[in-house]
Protein backbone atom coordinates (compact mmCIF):
# COMPACT_ATOMS: atom_id res chain seq x y z
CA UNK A 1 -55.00 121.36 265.89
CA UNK A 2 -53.78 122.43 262.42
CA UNK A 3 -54.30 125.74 261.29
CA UNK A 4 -53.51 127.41 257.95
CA UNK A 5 -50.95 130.52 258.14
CA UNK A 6 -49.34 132.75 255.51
CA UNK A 7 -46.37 135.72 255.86
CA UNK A 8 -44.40 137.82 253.99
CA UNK A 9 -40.17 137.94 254.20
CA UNK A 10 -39.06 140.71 253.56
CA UNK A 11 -39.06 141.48 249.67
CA UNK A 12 -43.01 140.70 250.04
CA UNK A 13 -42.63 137.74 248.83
CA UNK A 14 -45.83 135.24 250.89
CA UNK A 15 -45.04 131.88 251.93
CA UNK A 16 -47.67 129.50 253.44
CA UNK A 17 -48.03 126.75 255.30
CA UNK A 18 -49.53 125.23 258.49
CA UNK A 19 -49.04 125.92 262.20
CA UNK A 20 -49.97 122.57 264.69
CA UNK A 21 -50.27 123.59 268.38
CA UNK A 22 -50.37 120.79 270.80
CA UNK A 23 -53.07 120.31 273.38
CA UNK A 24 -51.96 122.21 276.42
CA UNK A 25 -53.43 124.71 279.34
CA UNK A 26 -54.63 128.12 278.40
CA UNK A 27 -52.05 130.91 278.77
CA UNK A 28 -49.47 128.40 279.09
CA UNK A 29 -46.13 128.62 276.12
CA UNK A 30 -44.86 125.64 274.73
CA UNK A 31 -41.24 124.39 273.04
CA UNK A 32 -41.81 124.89 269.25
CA UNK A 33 -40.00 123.44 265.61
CA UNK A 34 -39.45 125.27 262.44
CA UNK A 35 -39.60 122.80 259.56
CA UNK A 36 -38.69 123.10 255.82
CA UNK A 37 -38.78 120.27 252.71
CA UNK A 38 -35.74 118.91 250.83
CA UNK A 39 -35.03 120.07 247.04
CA UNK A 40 -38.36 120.33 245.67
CA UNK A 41 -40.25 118.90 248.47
CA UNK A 42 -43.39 120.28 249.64
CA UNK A 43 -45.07 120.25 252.80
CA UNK A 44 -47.42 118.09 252.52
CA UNK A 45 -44.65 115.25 252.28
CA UNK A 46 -43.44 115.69 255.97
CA UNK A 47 -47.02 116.15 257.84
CA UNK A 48 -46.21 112.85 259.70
CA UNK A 49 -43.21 114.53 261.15
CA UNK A 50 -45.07 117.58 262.17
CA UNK A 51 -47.92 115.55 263.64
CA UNK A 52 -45.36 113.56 265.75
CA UNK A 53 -43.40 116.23 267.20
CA UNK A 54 -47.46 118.36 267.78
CA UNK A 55 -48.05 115.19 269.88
CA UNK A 56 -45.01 115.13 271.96
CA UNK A 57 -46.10 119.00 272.69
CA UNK A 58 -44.14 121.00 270.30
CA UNK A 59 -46.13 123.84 268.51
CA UNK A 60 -45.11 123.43 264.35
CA UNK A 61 -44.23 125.95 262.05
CA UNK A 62 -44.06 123.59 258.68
CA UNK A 63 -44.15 126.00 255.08
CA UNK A 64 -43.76 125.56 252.04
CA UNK A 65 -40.49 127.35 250.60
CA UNK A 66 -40.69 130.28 247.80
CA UNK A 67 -41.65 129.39 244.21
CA UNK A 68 -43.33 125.90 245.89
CA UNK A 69 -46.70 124.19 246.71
CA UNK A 70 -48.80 127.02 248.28
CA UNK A 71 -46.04 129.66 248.28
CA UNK A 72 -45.76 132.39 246.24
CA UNK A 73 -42.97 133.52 244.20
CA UNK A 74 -41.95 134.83 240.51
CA UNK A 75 -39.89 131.84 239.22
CA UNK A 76 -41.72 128.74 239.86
CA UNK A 77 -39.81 125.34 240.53
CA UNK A 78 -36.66 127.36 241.72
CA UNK A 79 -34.65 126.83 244.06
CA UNK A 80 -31.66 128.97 245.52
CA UNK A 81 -30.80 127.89 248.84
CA UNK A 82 -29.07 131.54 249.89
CA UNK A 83 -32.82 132.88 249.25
CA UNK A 84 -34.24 129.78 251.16
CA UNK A 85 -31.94 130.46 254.15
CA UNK A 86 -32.65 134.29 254.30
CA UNK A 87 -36.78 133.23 254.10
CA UNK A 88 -36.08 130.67 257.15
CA UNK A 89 -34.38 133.68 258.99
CA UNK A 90 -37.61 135.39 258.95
CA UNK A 91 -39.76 132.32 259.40
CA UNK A 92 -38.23 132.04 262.71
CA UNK A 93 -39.19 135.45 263.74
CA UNK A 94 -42.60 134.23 263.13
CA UNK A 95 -42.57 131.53 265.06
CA UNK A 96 -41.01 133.37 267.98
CA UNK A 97 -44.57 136.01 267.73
CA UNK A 98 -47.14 132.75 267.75
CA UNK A 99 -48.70 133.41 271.39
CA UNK A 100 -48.39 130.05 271.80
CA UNK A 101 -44.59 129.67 271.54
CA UNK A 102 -41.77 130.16 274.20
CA UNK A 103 -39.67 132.32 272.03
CA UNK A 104 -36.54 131.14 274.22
CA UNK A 105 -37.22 127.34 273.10
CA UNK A 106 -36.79 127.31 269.54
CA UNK A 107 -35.61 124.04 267.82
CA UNK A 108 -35.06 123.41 263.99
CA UNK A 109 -35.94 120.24 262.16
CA UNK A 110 -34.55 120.12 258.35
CA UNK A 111 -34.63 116.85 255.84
CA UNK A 112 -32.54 116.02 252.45
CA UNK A 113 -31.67 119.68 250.91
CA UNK A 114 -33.42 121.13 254.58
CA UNK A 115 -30.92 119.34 256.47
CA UNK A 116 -28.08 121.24 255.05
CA UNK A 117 -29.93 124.19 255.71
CA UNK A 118 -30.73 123.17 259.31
CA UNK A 119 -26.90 123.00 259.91
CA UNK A 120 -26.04 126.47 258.32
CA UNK A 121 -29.03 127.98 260.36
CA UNK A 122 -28.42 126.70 263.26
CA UNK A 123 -24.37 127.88 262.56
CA UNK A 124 -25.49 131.04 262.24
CA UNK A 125 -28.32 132.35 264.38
CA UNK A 126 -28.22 131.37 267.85
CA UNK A 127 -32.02 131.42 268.80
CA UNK A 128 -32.22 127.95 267.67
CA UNK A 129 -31.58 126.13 270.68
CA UNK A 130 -31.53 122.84 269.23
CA UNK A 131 -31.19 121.15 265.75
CA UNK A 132 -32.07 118.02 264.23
CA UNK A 133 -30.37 117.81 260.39
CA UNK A 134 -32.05 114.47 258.52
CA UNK A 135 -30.14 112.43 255.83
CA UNK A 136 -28.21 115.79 255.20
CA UNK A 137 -27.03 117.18 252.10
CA UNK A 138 -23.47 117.91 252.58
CA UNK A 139 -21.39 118.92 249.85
CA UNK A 140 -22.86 119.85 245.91
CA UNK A 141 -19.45 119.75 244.70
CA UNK A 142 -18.53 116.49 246.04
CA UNK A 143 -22.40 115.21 245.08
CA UNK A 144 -21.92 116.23 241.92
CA UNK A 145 -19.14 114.30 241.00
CA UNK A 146 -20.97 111.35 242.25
CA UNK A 147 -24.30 111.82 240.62
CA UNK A 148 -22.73 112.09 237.20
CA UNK A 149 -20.01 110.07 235.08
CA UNK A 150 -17.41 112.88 233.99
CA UNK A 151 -18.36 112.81 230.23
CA UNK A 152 -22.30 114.10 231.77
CA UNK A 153 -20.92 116.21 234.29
CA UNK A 154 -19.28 117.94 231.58
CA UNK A 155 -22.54 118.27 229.62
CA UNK A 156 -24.08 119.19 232.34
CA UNK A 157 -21.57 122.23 232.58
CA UNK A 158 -22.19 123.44 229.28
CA UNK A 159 -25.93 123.33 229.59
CA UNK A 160 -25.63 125.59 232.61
CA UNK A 161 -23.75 128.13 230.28
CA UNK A 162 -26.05 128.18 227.56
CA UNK A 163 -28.78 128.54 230.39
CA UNK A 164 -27.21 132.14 231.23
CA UNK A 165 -27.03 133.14 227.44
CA UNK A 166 -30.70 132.04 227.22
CA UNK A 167 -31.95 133.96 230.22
CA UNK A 168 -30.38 137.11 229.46
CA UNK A 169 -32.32 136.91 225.94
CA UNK A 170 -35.29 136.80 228.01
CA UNK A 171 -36.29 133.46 227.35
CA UNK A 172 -38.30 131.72 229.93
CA UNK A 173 -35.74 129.21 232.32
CA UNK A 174 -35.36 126.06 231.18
CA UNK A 175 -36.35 122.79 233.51
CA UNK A 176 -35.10 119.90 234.35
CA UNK A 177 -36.94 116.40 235.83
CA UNK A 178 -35.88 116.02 239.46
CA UNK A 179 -36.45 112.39 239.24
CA UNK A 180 -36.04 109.73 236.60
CA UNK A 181 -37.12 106.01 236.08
CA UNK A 182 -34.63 105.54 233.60
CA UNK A 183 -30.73 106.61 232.85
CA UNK A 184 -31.67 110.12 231.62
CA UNK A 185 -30.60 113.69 232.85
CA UNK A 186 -32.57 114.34 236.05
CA UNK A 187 -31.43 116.57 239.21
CA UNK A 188 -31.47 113.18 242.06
CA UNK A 189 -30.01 109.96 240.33
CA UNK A 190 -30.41 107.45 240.48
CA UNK A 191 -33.69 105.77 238.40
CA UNK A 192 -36.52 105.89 240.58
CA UNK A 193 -39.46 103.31 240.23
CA UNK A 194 -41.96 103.90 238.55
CA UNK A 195 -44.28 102.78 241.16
CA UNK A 196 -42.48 105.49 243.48
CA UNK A 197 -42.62 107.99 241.16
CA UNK A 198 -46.62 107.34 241.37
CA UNK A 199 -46.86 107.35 244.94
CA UNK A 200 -44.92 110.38 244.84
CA UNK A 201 -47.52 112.25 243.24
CA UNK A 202 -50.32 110.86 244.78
CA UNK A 203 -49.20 111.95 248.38
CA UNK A 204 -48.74 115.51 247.35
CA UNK A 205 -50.45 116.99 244.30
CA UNK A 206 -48.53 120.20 244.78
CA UNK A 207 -45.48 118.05 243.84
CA UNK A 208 -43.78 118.77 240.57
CA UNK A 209 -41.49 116.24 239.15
CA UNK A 210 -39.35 119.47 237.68
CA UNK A 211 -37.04 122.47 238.95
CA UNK A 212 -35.64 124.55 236.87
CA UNK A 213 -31.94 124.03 235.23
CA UNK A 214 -30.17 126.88 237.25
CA UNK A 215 -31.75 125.20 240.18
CA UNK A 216 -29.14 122.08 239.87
CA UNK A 217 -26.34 124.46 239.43
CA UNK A 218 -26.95 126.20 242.41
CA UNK A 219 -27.02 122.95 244.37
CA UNK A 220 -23.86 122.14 243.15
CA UNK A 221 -22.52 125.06 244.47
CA UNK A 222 -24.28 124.60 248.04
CA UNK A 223 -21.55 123.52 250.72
CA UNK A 224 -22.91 123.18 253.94
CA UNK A 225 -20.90 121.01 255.59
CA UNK A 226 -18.58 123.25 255.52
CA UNK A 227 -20.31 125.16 258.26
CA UNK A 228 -20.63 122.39 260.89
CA UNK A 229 -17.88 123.02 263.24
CA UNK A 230 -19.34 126.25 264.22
CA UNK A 231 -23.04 124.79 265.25
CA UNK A 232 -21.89 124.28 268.49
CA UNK A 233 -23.00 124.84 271.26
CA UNK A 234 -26.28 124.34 269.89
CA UNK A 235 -27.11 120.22 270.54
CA UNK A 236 -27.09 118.52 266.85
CA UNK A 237 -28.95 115.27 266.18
CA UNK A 238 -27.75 114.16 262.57
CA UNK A 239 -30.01 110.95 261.36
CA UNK A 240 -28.65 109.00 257.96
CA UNK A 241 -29.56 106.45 255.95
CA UNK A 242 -27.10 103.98 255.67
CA UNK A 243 -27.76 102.93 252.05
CA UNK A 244 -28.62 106.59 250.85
CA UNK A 245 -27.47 107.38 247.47
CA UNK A 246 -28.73 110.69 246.89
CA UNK A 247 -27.65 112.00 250.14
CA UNK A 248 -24.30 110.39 251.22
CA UNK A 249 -23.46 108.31 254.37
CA UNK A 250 -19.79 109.02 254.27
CA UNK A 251 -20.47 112.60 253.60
CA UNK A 252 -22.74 113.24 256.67
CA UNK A 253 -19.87 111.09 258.75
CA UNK A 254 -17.40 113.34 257.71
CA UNK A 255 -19.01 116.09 258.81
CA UNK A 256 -20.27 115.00 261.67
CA UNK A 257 -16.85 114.15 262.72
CA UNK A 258 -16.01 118.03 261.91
CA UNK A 259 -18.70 118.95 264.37
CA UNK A 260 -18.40 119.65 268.05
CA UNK A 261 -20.17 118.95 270.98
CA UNK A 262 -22.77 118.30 271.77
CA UNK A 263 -24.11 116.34 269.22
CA UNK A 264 -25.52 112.82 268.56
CA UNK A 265 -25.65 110.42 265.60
CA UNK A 266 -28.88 107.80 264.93
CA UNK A 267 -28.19 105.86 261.68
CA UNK A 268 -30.97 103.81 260.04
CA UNK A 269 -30.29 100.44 257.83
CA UNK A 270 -32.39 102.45 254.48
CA UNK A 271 -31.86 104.68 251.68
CA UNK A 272 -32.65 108.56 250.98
CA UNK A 273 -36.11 107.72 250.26
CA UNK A 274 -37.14 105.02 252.37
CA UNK A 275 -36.64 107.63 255.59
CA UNK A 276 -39.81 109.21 255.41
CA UNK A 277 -42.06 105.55 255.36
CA UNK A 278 -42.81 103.00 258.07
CA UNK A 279 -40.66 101.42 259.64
CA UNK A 280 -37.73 103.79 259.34
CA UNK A 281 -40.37 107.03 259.90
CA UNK A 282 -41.29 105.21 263.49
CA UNK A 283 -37.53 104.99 264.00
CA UNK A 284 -36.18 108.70 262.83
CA UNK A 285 -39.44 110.52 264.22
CA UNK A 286 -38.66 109.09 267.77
CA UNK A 287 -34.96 109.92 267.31
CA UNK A 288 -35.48 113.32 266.45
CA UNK A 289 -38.73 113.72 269.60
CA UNK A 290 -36.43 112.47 272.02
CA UNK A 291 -33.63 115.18 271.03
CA UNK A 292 -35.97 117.38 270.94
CA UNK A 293 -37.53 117.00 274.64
CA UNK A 294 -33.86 116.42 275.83
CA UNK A 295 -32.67 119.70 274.89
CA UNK A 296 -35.94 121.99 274.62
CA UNK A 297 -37.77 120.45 277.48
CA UNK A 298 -35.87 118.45 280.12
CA UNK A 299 -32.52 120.25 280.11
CA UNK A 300 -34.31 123.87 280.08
CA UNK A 301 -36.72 123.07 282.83
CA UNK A 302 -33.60 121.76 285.00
């Protein structure tokens, strides 16, 4: 069962998005998983996740972050992850009122952009009990150096400047494609296909292929990993993408070397993008249910 649901945070701000509740006996409270997107990602992108973890008997908080898809908000297309991570505070509170939920067995489930935010979460409020961070972003200074040859980097910089001068005119913000099929600026090199790029928009219609510019400079200010050591003792499950060039294999090692017990690392032979389709979704879906019963299920009924 799917149901629609909407809330306000706590500048009034309404977010939406969909609450699955598994088949189980009246009265009865069940494990539940808080999900969120990547970058500009919208829910209806990760449904297949939801709907696996609903059928392994989680109940599903999955909604669409501020100024996306069916959310509300008064800058469209933007995204500041310190305003996403205060709106996931609250969406957790939400999730611990559903009647449906044992508020005690909370677990978090974050993808791309989402999977850094599943690590700082889960760093810094302990009601998540258990935490699953997929092909995580890491590091925006240490991305950006990567996404960008230093003469665009540079460019880059001084577009960001003249962004500020801009907005403080008044002027409306200025946007920026998140993906590309050729060599030109875009927020997640490299080119995509354009037969991706299709597909893309054809899954989600809610999907738009642009953020705005400050958006990219607040991701390269976004440092996650740098919170890692301190999820512990919450059980971490970090799934990457062995050929991921958007979201770095040797950055999530790093970190996951920098975190503590206990924690567990499933690595998959694609890239960023190829995560979220058959047969890598079959894979990192029953990665992520098995955490998931170990540490919401098994260990809490011991």
């Amino acid at each position: 069962m799917r149901t629609d649901i909407e809330f306000r945070v706590e500048d009034g701000v309404t977010l939406r998005g969909w609450k699955y509740v598994p088949a189980m006996p009246s009265g009865k409270r069940a494990p539940a998983i808080i999900m969120i997107n990547g970058f500009s990602g919208v829910k209806e992108t990760i449904t297949q996740y939801a709907e696996a973890f609903q059928a392994e008997g989680f109940v599903v908080l999955l909604y669409d972050n501020r100024n996306f898809g069916a959310s509300d908000g008064a800058t469209r297309l933007h995204i500041d992850a310190a305003r996403q991570l205060k709106d996931l505070r609250y969406a957790i509170t939400v999730l611990q009122s559903f009647p449906e939920v044992d508020p005690e067995r909370i677990g978090m489930w974050g993808t791309s952009l989402a999977g850094g935010h599943a690590i700082v979460t889960a760093a810094n409020d302990r009601r998540i009990k258990c935490v699953v961070s997929q092909v995580p972003f890491i590091s925006g200074h240490r991305s950006a150096e990567r996404f960008y040859p230093v003469h665009r980097l540079a460019a880059l910089r001084q577009k960001f400047e003249k962004e500020r001068t801009s907005r403080l005119k008044g002027d409306h913000p200025s946007m920026l494609p998140v993906l590309s099929e050729s060599d030109d600026f875009c927020c997640l090199p490299p080119p995509v296909s354009k037969r991706f790029m299709q597909a893309s928009i054809e899954q989600a219609e809610a999907w738009k292929n642009e953020v705005t510019l400050e958006s990219l400079e607040n991701l390269f200010e976004y440092e996650p990993g740098a919170l890692i050591r301190f999820v512990s003792p919450t059980p971490l499950l970090m799934i990457v993408g062995a050929r991921d060039n958007v979201c770095f294999p040797d950055l999530a090692f790093e970190a996951y070397e920098n975190a503590l017990e206990p924690k567990s690392l499933h690595v998959h032979g694609a890239g960023h993008w190829g995560t979220y389709f058959p047969p890598h979704f079959d894979e990192t879906a029953s990665a992520a249910c098995r955490w998931f019963t170990q540490h919401l299920v098994t260990n809490m009924e011991q």
